[in-house]
Protein backbone atom coordinates (compact mmCIF):
# COMPACT_ATOMS: atom_id res chain seq x y z
CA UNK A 1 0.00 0.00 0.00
CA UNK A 2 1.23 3.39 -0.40
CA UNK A 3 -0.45 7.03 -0.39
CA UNK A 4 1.49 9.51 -3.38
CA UNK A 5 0.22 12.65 -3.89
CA UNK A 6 -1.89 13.09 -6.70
CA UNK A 7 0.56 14.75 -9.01
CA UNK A 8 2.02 11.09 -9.35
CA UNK A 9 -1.27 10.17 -10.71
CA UNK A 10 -1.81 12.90 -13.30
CA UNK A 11 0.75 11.09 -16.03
CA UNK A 12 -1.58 8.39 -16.26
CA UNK A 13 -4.89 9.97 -15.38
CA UNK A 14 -4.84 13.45 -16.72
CA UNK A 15 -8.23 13.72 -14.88
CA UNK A 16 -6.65 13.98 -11.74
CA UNK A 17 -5.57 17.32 -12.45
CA UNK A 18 -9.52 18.41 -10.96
CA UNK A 19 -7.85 18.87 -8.26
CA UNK A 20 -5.11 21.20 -9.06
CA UNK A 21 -8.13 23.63 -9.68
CA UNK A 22 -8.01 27.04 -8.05
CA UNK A 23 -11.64 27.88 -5.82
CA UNK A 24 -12.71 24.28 -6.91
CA UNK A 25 -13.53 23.58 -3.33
CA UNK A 26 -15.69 25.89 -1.10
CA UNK A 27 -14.14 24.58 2.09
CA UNK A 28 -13.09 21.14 3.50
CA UNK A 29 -17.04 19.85 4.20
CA UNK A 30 -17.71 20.06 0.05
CA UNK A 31 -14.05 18.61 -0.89
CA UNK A 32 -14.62 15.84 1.23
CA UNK A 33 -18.63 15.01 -0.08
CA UNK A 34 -16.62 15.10 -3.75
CA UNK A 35 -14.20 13.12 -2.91
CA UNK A 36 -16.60 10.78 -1.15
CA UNK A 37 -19.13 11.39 -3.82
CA UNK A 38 -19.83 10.43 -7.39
CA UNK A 39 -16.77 12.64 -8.86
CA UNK A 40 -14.23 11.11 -6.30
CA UNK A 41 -15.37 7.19 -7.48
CA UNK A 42 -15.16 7.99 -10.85
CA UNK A 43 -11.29 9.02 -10.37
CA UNK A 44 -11.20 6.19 -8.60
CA UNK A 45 -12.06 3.95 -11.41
CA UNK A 46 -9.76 5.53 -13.72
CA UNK A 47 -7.20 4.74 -11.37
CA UNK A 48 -8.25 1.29 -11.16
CA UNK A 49 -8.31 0.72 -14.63
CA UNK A 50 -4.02 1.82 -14.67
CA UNK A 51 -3.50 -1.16 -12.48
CA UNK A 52 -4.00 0.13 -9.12
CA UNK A 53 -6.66 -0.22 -6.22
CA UNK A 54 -7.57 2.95 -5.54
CA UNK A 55 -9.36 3.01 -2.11
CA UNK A 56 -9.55 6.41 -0.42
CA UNK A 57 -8.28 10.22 -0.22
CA UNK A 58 -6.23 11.81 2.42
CA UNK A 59 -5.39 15.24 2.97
CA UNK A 60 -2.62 17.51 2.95
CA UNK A 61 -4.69 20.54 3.46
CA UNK A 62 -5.85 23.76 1.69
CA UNK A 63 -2.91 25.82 0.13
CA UNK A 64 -2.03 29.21 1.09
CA UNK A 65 0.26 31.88 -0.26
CA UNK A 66 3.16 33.06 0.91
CA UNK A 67 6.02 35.89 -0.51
CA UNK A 68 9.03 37.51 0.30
CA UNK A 69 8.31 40.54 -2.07
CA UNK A 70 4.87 41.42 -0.86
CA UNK A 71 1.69 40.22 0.48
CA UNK A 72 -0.60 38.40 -1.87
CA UNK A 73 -4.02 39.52 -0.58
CA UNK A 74 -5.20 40.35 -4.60
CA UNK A 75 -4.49 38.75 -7.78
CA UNK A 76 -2.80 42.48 -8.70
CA UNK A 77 -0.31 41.47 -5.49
CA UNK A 78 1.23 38.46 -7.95
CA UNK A 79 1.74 40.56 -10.72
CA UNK A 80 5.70 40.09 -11.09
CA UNK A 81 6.21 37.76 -8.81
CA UNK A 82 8.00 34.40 -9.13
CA UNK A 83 6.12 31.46 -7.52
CA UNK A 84 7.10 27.83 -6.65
CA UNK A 85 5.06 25.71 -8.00
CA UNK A 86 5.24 21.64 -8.73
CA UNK A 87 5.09 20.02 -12.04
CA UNK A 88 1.21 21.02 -13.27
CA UNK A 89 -0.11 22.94 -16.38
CA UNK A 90 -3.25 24.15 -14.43
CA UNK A 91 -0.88 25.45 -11.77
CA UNK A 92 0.89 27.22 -14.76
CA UNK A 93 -2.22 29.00 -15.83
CA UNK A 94 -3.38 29.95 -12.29
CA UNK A 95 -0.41 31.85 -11.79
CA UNK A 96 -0.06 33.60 -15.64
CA UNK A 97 -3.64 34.52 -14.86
CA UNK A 98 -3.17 36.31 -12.31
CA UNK A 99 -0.32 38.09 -14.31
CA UNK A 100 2.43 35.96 -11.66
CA UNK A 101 5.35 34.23 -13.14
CA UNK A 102 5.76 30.23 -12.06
CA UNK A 103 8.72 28.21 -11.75
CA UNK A 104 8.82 24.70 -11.54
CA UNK A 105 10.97 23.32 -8.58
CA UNK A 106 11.70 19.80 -6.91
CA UNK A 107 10.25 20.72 -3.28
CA UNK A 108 13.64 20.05 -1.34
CA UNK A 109 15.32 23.04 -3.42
CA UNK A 110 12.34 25.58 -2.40
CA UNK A 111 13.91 26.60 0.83
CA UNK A 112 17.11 27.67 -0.88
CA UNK A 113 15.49 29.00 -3.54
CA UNK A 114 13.38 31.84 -1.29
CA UNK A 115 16.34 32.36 0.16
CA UNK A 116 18.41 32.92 -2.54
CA UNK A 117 15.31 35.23 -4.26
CA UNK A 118 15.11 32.60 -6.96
CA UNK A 119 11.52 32.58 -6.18
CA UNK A 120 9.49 35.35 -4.50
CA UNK A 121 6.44 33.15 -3.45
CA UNK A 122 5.50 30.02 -3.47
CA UNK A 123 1.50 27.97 -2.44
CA UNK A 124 1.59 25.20 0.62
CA UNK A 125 -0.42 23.66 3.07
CA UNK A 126 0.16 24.90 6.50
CA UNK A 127 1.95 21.59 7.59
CA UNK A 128 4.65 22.27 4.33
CA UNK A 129 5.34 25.41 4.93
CA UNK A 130 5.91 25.23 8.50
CA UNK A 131 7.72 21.97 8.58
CA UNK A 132 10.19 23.16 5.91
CA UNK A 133 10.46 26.39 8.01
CA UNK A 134 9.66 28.60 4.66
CA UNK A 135 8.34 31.16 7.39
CA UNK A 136 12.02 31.78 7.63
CA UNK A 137 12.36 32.90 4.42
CA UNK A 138 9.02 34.27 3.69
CA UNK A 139 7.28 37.60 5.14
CA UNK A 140 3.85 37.20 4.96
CA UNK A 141 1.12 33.80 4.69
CA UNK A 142 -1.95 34.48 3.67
CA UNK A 143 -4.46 32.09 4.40
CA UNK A 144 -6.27 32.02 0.77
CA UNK A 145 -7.02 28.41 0.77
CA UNK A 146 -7.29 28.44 -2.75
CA UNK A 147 -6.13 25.42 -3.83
CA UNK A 148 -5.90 21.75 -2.27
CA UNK A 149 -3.20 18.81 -1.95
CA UNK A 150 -4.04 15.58 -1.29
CA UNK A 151 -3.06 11.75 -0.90
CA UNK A 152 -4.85 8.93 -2.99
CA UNK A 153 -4.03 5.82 -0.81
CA UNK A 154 -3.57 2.41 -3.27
CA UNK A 155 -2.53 -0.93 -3.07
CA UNK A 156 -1.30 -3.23 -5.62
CA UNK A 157 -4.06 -5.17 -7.86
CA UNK A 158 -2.49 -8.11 -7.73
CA UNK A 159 -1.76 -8.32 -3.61
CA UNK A 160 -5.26 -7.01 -3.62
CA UNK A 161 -6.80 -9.98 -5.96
CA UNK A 162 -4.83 -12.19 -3.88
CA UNK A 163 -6.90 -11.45 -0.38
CA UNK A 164 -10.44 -13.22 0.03
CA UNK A 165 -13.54 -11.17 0.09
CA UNK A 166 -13.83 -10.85 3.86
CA UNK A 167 -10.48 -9.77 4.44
CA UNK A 168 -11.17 -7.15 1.69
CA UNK A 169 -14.38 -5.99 3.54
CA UNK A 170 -12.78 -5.63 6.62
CA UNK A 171 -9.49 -3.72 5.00
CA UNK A 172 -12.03 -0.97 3.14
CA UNK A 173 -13.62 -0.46 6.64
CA UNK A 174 -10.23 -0.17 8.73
CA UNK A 175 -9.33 2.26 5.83
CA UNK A 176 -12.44 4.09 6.45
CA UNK A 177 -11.93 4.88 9.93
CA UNK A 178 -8.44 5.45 9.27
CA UNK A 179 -9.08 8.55 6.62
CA UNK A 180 -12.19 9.72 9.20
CA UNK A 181 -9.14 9.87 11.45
CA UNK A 182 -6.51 11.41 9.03
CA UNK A 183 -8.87 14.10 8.23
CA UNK A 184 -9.57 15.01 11.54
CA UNK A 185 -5.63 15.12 12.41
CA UNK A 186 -4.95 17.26 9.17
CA UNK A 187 -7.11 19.80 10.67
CA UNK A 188 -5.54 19.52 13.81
CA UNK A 189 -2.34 20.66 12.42
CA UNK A 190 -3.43 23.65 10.75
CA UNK A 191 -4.64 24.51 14.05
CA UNK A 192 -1.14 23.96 15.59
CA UNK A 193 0.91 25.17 12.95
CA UNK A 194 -1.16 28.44 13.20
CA UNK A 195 -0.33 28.66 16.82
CA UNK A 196 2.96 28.23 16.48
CA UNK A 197 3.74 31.06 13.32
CA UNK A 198 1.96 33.29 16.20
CA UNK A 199 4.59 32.30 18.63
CA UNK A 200 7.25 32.92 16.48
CA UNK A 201 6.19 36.09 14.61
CA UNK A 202 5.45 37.02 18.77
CA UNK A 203 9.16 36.41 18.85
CA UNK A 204 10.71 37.75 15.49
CA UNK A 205 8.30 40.06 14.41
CA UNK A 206 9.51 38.12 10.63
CA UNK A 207 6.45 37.08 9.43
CA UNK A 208 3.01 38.34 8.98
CA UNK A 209 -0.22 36.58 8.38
CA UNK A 210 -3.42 37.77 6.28
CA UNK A 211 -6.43 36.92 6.34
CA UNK A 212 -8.52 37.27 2.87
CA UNK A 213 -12.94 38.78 3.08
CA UNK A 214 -15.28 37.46 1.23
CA UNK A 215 -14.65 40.59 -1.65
CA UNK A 216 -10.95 39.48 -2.00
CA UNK A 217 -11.96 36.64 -1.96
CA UNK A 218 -14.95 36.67 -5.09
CA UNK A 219 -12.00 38.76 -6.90
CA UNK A 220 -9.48 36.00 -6.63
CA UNK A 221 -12.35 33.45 -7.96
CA UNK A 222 -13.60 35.27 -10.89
CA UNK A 223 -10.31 35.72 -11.84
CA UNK A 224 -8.79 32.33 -11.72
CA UNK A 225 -11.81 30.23 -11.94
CA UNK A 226 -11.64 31.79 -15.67
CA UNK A 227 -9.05 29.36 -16.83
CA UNK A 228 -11.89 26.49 -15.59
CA UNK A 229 -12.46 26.16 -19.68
CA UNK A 230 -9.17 25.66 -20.95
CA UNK A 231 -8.92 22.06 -19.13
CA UNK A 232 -12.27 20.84 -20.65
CA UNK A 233 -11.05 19.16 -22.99
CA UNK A 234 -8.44 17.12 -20.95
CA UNK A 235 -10.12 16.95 -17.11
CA UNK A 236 -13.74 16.85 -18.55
CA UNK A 237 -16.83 19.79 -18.38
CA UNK A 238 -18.76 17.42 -16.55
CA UNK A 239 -16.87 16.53 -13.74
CA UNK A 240 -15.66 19.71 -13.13
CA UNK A 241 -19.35 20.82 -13.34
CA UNK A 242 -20.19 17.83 -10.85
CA UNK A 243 -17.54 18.64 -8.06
CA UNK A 244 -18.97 22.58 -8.13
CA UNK A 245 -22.49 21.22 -8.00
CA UNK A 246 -21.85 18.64 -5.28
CA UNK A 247 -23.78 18.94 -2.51
């Protein structure tokens, strides 16, 4: 069994990518009923299909900005700005849009790189950017929560074929209560990590966090929720549609 993130899934199921979308999500309660839901099973499937058992999603958490050059609290804040970002053409094209420059790095050289101004800015889940100590080399977080990484936990189809049906029953519910779990201990950490960026700013006075309202907020969505149409063609209309309709 193992849990990759799902940019190692992308290569083989472009799909995947419906999660790389900016404002997709309106907050952890409707990520979790898509995941849970019709769009997150038919992922699922096409994992399946590659050789896999795919059997649930775990989170990293909601991704936040963060910048060394200034605080990104509206898309006209990017404008110049060099951001981190992994591997991902819809990452690309949420940064361009928002007139930002990206640059594609291997994670363990994005501390150097904001230190070295390589990079102005970069996008994280609390628990990444803390744990990597990028509030070192970063002056402000804002907590946009714009985008999402996540874990798609799978074991091998042929260990999998191998087990008898009520040993697979009773791994699905152990896995189950296991992601309930994982959830609950993701947001946990946000929590704590939170708590301890106030210590330390408290401290060092480095660091500064922002909050984004709700009118920053509908200015950040209009904008980047606009490149929604150029990954038609290669997520699908309809389950994009179907994860913003999900209820």
């Amino acid at each position: 069994m193992a849990a990759p993130s799902f940019s190692k899934f992308t290569p083989i199921v472009p799909q995947f990518q419906l999660f790389d979308l900016p404002f997709i999500f309106k907050d952890a309660d409707h990520l979790h009923k898509v995941q849970d839901g019709e769009v997150g099973e038919e992922l699922k499937a096409l994992v399946t299909k590659k050789g896999f058992v795919a059997l649930d999603y775990w989170d990293a958490g909601f991704k936040h900005f963060s910048s060394s050059k200034k605080p990104v609290l509206v898309p006209e804040d990017a404008k110049g700005q060099k951001f981190r970002i992994q591997s991902s053409k819809v990452l690309e094209e949420q940064i361009k849009v928002v007139g930002g420059n990206p640059q594609v790095l291997p994670f363990s050289e994005v501390y150097s790189a904001l230190q070295q101004g390589v990079v102005d800015a970069t996008e994280n889940p609390l628990s990444n950017f803390y744990n990597s100590k990028f509030h070192e080399v970063q002056s402000s977080l804002t907590l946009s929560s714009h985008g999402y990484l996540g874990y798609l936990v799978v074991m091998s189809d042929k260990f999998w074929s191998k087990l008898p049906d009520d040993l697979k029953a009773n791994v699905k519910q152990a896995l189950s209560e296991a992601t309930a779990f994982e959830r609950e201990e993701t947001a946990k950490e946000d929590a704590h990590v939170i708590a301890e960026l106030e210590k330390y700013i408290a401290a060092s006075k480095k660091l500064e966090i922002y909050k984004i309202d709700d009118a920053q907020k509908a200015e950040w969505q209009k904008v980047m929720q606009s490149i929604y149409p150029k990954f038609y063609d290669v997520i699908g209309k309809d389950l994009i549609e179907k994860a913003l309709g999900t209820k």
